[in-house]
Protein backbone atom coordinates (compact mmCIF):
# COMPACT_ATOMS: atom_id res chain seq x y z
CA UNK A 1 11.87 11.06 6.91
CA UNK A 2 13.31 8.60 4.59
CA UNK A 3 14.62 5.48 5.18
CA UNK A 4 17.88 4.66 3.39
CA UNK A 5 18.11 0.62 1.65
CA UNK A 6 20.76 0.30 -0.55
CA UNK A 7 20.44 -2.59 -3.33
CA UNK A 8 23.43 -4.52 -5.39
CA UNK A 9 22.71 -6.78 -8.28
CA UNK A 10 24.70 -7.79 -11.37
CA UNK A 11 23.26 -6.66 -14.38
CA UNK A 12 21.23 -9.56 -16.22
CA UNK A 13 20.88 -11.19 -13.38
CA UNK A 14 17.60 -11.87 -11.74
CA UNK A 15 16.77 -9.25 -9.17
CA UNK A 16 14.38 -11.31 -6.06
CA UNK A 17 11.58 -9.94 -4.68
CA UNK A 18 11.68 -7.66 -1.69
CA UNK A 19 8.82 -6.71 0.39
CA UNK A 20 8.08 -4.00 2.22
CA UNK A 21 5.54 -2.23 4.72
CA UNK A 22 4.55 1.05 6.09
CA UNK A 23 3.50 0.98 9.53
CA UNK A 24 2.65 4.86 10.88
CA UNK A 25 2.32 4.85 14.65
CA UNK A 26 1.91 0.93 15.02
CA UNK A 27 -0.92 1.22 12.31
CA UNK A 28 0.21 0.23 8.81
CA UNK A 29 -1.01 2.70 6.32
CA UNK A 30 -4.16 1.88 4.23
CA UNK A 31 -2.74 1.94 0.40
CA UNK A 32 -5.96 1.00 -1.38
CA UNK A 33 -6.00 3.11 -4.11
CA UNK A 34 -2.99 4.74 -3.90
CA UNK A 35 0.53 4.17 -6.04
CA UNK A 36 3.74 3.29 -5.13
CA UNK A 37 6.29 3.98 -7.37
CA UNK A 38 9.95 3.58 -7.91
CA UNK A 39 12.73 5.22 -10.42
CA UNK A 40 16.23 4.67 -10.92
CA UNK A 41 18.60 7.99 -12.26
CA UNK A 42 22.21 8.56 -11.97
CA UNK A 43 21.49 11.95 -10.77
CA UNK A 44 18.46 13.41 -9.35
CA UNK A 45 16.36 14.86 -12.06
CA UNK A 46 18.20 13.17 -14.45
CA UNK A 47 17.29 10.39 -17.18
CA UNK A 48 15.15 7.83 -15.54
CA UNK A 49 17.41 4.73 -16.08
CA UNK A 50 14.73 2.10 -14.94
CA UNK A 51 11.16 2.46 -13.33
CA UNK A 52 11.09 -1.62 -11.74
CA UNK A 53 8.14 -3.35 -10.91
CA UNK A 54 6.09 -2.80 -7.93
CA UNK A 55 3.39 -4.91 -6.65
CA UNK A 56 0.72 -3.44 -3.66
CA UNK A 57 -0.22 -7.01 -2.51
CA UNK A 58 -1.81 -6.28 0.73
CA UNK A 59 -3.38 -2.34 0.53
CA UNK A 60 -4.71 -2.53 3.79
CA UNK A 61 -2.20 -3.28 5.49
CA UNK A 62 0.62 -0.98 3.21
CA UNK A 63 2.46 -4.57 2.41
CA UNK A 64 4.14 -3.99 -1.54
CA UNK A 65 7.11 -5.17 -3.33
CA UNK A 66 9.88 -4.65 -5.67
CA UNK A 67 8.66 -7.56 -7.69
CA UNK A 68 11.48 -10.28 -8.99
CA UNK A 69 12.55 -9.32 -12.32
CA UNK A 70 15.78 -8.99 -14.69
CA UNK A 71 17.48 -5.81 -14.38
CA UNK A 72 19.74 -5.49 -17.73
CA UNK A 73 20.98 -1.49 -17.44
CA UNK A 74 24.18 -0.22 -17.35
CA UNK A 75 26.08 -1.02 -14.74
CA UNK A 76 26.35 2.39 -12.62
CA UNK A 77 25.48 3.90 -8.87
CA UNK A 78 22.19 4.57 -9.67
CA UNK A 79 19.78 6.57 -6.78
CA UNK A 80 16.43 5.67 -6.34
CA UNK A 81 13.63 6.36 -4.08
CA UNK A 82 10.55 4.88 -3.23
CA UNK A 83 7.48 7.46 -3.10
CA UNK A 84 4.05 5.91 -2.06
CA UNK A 85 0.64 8.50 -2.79
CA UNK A 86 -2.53 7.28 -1.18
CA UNK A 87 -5.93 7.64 -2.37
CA UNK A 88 -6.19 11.33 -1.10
CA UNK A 89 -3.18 12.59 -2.72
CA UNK A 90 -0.80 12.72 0.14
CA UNK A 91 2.42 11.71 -1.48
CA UNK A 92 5.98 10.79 0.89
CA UNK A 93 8.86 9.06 0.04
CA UNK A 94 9.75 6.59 2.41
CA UNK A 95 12.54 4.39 1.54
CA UNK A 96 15.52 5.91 -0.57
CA UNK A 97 18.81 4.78 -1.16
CA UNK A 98 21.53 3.71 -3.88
CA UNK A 99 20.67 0.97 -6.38
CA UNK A 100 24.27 -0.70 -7.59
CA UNK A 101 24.43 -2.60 -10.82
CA UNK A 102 27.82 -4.52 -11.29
CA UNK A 103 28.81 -6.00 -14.17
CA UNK A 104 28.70 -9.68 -14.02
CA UNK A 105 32.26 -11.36 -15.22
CA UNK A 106 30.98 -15.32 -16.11
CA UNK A 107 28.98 -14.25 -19.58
C-alpha cells in the first residue's frame, strides 16, 4: 500500500531536494537496476503535466530523490505517484499523493 506525501511549491520557484527510502521488512530494497519514476496529471490518465527529476543515489540500499529543480507549470492540484520497478520487473507504487503549485504573487 501506498504512502500518501503531499508537496506545495510556488511555481518558478526552486523545488529542494527530497529523499527517500524503501525499507521492506527492516531490509531496504536493492534498486540496482531498477527505475523509479514520477509523473504529475491533473487527473489520472490524463496529460502528464511534469515527469521531475529523480536521482537513485544509493541502489542498494533503495535511497533516491526528487532532485532540486525549478518547477514552472501551471499552477493546479496536480496528483502524482511515485512507482519504483526493480531489476526483475516487479513494479509498486509506494509513495502517492497531491503535488500543489501556487502561484507566486512577488514577480
Amino acid at each position: 500500500m501506498a504512502s500518501t506525501l503531499n508537496f506545495t511549491t510556488k511555481r518558478g520557484d526552486t523545488f529542494k531536494q527530497v529523499d527517500f527510502q524503501i525499507v521492506i521488512n527492516e531490509v531496504p530494497l536493492d534498486l540496482t537496476d531498477g527505475e523509479v519514476r514520477i509523473q504529475l496529471r491533473k487527473q489520472p490518465g490524463g496529460v502528464i503535466a511534469l515527469e521531475p527529476t529523480i536521482t537513485i543515489f544509493d541502489p542498494t540500499n533503495g535511497e533516491f530523490c526528487i532532485d532540486e529543480q525549478i518547477i514552472n507549470i501551471e499552477a493546479c492540484n496536480y496528483r502524482y505517484d511515485i512507482q519504483v520497478t526493480t531489476e526483475s520487473g516487479e513494479v509498486n507504487t509506494w509513495v502517492s499523493g497531491l503535488f500543489t503549485i501556487t502561484d507566486d504573487i512577488t514577480r
